[in-house]
Protein backbone atom coordinates (compact mmCIF):
# COMPACT_ATOMS: atom_id res chain seq x y z
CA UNK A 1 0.00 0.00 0.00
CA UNK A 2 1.14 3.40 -0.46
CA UNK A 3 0.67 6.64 1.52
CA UNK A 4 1.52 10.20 0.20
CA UNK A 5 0.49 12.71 2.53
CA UNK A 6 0.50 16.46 1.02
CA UNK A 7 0.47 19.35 3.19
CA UNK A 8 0.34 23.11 2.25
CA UNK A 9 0.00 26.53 3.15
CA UNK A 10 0.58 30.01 0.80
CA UNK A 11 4.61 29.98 1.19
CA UNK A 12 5.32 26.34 0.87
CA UNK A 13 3.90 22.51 -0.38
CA UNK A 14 5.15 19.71 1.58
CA UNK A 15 4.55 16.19 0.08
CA UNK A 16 5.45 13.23 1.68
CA UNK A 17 5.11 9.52 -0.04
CA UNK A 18 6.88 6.45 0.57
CA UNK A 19 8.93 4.43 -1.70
CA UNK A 20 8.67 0.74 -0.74
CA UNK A 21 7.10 -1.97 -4.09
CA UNK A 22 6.20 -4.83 -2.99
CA UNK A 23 4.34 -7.64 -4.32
CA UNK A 24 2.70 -10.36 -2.27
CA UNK A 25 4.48 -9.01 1.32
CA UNK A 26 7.91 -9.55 -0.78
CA UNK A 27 9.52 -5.92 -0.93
CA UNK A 28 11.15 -5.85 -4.44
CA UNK A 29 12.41 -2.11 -4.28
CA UNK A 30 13.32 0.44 -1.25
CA UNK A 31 14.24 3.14 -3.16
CA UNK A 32 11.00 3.41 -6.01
CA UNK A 33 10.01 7.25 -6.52
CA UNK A 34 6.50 7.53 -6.36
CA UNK A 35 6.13 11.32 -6.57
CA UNK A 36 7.15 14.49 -8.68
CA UNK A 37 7.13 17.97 -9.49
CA UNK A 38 5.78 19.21 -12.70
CA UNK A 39 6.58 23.39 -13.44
CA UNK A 40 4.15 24.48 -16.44
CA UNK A 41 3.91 27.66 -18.11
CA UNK A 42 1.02 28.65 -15.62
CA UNK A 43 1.36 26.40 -12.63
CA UNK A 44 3.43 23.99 -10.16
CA UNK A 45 2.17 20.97 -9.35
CA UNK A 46 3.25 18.00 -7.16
CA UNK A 47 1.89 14.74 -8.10
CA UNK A 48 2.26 11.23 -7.11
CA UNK A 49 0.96 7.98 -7.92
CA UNK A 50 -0.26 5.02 -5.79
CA UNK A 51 -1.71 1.74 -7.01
CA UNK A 52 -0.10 -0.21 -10.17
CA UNK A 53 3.68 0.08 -9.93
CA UNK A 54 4.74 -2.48 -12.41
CA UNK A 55 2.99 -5.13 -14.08
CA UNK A 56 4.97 -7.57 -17.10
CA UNK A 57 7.15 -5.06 -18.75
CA UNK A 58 4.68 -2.33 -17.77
CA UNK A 59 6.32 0.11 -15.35
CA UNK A 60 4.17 3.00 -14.32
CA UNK A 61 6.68 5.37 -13.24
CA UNK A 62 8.69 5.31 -16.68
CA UNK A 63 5.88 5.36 -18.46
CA UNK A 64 4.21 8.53 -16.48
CA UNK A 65 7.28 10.85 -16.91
CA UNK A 66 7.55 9.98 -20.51
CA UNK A 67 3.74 10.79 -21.00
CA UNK A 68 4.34 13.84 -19.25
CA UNK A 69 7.19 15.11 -20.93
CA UNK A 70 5.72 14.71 -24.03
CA UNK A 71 2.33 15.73 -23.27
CA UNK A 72 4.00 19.82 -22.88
CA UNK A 73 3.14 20.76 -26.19
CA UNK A 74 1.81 23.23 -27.93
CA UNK A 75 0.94 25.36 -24.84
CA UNK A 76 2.56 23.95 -21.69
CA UNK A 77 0.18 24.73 -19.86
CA UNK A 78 -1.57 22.79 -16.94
CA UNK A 79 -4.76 22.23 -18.37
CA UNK A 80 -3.57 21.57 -21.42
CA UNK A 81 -0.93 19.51 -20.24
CA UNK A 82 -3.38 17.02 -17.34
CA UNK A 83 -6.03 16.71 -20.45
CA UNK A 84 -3.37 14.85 -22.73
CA UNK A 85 -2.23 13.06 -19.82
CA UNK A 86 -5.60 11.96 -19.27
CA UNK A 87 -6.07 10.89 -23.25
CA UNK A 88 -2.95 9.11 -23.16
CA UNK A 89 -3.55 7.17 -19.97
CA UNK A 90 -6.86 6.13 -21.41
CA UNK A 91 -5.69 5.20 -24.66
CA UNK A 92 -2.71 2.99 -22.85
CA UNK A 93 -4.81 0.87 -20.10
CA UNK A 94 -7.59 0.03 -23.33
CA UNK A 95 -4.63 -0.69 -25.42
CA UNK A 96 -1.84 -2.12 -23.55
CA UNK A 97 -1.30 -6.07 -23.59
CA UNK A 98 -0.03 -6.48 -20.19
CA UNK A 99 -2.61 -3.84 -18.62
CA UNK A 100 -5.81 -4.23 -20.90
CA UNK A 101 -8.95 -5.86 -18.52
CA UNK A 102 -11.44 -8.17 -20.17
CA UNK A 103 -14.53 -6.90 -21.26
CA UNK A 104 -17.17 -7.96 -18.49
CA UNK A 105 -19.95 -10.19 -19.98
């Protein structure tokens, strides 16, 4: 399970998250970063991620900063720049082999 706790006030964002994978009650990493900072042309925003770490060749964290590095164009802005992140994400869990869930009868 993973916990990220933010806290903030107008001067400063704290965000806390831990960085234990594990699968089964087997830890696998110690040292997995779970959480980031994304500067737009309009905003700052900390993220972080909790559920699916890895699965198969599938690992979430590679694939989210590539997604978001290419998702800054034309405007990098962050509207612009969460609703391609959004298409992108959808587009990869309906089209991925190792992530794609069967259709429920």
């Amino acid at each position: 399970m993973t916990l990220i706790l933010t806290l903030g006030n107008k001067e400063q964002i704290i965000q806390l998250s831990d960085r234990r994978l594990s699968c089964n009650g087997i830890i696998i990493d110690d040292e997995s970063n779970k959480a980031g900072v994304l500067i737009c042309k309009n905003a700052r925003l900390a993220f972080g991620f909790t559920g699916l770490a890895r699965y198969g060749k599938f690992i979430t964290r590679d694939w989210l900063l590539d997604v978001i590095c290419k998702s800054g164009p034309p405007d990098f802005t962050a509207k612009g720049i969460l609703d391609r992140i959004t298409g992108s994400a959808s587009d990869e869990f309906a089209n991925h082999p190792f992530l794609r869930l069967p259709l429920s009868p």
